[in-house]
C-alpha atoms as a PDB file:
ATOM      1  CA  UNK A   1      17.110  -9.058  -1.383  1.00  0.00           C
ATOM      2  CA  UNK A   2      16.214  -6.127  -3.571  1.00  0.00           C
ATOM      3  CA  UNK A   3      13.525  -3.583  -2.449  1.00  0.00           C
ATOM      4  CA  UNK A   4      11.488  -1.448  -4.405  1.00  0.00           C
ATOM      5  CA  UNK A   5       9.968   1.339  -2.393  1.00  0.00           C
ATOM      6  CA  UNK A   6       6.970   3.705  -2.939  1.00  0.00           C
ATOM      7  CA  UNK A   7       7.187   6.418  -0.064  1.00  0.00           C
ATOM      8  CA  UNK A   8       4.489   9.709   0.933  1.00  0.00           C
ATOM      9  CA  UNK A   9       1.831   7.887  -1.954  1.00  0.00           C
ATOM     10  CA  UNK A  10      -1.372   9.755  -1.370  1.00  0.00           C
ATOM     11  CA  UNK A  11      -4.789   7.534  -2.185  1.00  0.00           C
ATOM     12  CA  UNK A  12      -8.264   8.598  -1.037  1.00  0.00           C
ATOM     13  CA  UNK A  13     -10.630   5.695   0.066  1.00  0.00           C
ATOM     14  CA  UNK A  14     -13.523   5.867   2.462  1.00  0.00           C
ATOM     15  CA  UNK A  15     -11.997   4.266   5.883  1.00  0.00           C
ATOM     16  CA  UNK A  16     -13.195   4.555   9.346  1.00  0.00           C
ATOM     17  CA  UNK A  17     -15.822   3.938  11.516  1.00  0.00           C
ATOM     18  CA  UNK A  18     -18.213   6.988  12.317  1.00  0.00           C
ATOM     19  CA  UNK A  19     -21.293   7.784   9.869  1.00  0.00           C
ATOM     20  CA  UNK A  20     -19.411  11.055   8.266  1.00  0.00           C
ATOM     21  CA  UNK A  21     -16.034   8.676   7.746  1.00  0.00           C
ATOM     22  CA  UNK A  22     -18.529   6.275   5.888  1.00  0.00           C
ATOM     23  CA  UNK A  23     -19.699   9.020   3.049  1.00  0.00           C
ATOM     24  CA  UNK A  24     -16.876  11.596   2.776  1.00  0.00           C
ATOM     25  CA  UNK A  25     -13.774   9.697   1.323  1.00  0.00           C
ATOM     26  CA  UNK A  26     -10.102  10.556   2.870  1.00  0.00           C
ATOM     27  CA  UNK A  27      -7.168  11.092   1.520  1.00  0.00           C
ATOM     28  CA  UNK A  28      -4.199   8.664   3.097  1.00  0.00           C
ATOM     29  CA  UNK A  29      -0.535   8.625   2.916  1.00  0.00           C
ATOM     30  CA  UNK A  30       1.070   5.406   2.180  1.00  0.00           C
ATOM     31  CA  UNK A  31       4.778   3.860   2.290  1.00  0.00           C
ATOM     32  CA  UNK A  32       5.233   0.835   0.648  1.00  0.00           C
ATOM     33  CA  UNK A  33       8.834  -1.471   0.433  1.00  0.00           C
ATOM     34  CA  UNK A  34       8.458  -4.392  -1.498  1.00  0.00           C
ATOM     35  CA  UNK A  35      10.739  -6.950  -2.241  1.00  0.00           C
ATOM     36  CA  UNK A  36      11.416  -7.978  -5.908  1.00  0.00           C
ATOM     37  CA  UNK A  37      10.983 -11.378  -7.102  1.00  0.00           C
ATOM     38  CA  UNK A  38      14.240 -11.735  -8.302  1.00  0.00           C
ATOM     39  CA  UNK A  39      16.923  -9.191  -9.155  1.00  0.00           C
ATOM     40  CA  UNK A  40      16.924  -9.657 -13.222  1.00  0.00           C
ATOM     41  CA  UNK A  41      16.192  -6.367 -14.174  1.00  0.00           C
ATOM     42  CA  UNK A  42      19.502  -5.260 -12.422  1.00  0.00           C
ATOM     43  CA  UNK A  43      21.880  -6.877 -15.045  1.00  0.00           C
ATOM     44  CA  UNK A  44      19.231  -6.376 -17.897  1.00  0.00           C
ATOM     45  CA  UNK A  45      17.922  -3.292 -17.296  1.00  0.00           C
ATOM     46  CA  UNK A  46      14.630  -4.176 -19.286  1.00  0.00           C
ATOM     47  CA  UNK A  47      11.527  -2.878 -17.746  1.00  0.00           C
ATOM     48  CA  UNK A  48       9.975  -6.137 -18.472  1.00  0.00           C
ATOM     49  CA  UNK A  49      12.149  -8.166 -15.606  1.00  0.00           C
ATOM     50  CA  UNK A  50      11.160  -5.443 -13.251  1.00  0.00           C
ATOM     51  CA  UNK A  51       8.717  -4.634 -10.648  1.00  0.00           C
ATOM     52  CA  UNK A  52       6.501  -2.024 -12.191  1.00  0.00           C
ATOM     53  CA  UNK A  53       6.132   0.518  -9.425  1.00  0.00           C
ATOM     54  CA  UNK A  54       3.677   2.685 -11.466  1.00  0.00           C
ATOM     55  CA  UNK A  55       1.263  -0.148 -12.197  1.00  0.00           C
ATOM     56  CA  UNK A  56       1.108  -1.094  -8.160  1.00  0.00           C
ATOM     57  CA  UNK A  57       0.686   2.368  -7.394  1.00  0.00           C
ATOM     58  CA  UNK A  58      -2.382   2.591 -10.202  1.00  0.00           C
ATOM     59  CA  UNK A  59      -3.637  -0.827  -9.089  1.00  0.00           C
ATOM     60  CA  UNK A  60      -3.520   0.107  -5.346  1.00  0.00           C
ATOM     61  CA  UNK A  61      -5.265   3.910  -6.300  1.00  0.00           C
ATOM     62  CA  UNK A  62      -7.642   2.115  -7.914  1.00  0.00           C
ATOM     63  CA  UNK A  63      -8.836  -0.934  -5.322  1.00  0.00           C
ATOM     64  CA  UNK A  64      -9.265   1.645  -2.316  1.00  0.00           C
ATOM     65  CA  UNK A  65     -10.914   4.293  -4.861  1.00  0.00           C
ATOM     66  CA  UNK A  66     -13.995   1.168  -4.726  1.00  0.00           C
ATOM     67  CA  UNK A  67     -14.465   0.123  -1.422  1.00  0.00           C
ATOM     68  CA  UNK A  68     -14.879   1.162   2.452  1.00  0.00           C
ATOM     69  CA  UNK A  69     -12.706   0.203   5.267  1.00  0.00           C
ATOM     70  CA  UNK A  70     -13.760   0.463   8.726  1.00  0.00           C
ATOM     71  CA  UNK A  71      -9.877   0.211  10.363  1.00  0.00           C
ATOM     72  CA  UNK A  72      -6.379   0.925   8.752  1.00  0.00           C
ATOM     73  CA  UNK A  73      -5.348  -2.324   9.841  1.00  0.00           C
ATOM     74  CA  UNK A  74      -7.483  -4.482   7.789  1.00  0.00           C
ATOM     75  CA  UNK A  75      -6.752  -1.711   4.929  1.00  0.00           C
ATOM     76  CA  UNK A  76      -2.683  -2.675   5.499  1.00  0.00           C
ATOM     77  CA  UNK A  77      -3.886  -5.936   5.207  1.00  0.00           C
ATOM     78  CA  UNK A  78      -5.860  -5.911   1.922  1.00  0.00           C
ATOM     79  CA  UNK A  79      -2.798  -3.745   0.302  1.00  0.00           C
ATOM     80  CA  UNK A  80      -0.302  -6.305   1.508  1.00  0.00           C
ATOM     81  CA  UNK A  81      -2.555  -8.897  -0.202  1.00  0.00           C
ATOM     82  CA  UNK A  82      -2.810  -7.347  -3.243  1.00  0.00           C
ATOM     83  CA  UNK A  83       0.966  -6.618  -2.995  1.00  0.00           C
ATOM     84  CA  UNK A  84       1.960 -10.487  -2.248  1.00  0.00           C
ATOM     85  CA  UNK A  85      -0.702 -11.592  -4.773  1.00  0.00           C
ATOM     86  CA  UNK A  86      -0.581  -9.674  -7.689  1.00  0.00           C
ATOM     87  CA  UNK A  87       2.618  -8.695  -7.974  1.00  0.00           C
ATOM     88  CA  UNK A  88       3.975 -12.097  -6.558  1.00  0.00           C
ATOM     89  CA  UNK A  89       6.434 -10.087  -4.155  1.00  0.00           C
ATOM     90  CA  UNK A  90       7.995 -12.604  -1.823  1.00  0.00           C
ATOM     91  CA  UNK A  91       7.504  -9.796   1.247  1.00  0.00           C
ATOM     92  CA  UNK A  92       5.960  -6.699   1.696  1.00  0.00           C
ATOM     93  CA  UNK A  93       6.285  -3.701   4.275  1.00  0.00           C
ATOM     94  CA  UNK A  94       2.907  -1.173   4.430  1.00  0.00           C
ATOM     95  CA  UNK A  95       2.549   1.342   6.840  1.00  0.00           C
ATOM     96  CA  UNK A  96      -0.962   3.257   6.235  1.00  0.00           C
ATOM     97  CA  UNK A  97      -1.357   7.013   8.049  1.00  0.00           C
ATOM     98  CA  UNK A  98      -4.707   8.810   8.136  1.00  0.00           C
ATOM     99  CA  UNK A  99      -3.379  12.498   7.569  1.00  0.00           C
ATOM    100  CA  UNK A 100      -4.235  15.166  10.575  1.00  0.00           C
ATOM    101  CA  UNK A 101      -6.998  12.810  12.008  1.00  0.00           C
ATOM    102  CA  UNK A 102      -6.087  13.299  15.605  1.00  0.00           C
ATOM    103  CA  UNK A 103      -5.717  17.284  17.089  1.00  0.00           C
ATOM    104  CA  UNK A 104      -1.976  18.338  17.270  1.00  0.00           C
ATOM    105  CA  UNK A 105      -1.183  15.149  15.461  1.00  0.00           C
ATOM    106  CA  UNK A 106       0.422  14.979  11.741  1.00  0.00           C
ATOM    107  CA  UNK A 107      -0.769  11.738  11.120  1.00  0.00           C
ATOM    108  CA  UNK A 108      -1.290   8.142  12.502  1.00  0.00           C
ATOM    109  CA  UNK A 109      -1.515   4.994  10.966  1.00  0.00           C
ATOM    110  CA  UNK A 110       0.045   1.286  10.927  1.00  0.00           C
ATOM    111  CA  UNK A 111       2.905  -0.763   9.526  1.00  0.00           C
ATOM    112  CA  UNK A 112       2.874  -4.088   8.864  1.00  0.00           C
ATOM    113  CA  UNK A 113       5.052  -6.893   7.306  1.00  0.00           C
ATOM    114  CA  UNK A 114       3.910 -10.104   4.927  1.00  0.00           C
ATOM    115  CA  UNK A 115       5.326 -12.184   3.156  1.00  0.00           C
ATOM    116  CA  UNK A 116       4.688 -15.210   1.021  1.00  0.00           C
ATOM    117  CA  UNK A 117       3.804 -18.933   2.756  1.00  0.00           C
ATOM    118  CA  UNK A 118       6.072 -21.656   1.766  1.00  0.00           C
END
């Protein structure tokens, strides 16, 4: 299985659950590893048979720019979603980290794992 991965991506959305988290937006980190439909673009090298990592970046950017999430989990989720959906990746890794949120804490966040129903 081939793996495209999008690591440190930085999107602001408004997530959480108290009043202020509601109307100032946050910035998160996200890491992203994403398997590839199928592995044509290794013996074509056309950009056409690939994954377009820019375009699920842009695509991800601009879903969370829209909308408010009150948990990073059901965040992970929706990205996952999108990921599995959109992109028709057969599996999909997300880990989600609000940045400095906790004192004396870098970050903390989620990871979780899809993939496609047979």
């Amino acid at each position: 299985m081939d793996i495209i991965f999008l690591r440190e991506l930085k999107v602001t959305t408004l997530i959480g659950i108290y009043e202020r988290e509601k109307l100032v937006p946050q910035t998160l980190q996200l890491d992203l590893d994403i398997a590839v439909p199928d592995s044509r673009a290794c013996h074509t090298d056309n950009i056409n048979d690939a994954l377009d990592y820019a375009q699920v970046a842009l695509h991800i950017q601009s879903v969370l720019s829209e909308g408010h999430f009150s948990l990073l989990e059901s965040l992970a989720e929706h990205i996952a979603q999108i990921i599995l959906k959109d992109f028709n990746a057969p599996w999909v890794k997300v880990s989600v980290a609000k940045l400095q949120a906790i004192r004396n804490c870098k970050m903390v966040g989620i990871c979780i794992e899809r993939g496609q129903l047979k």
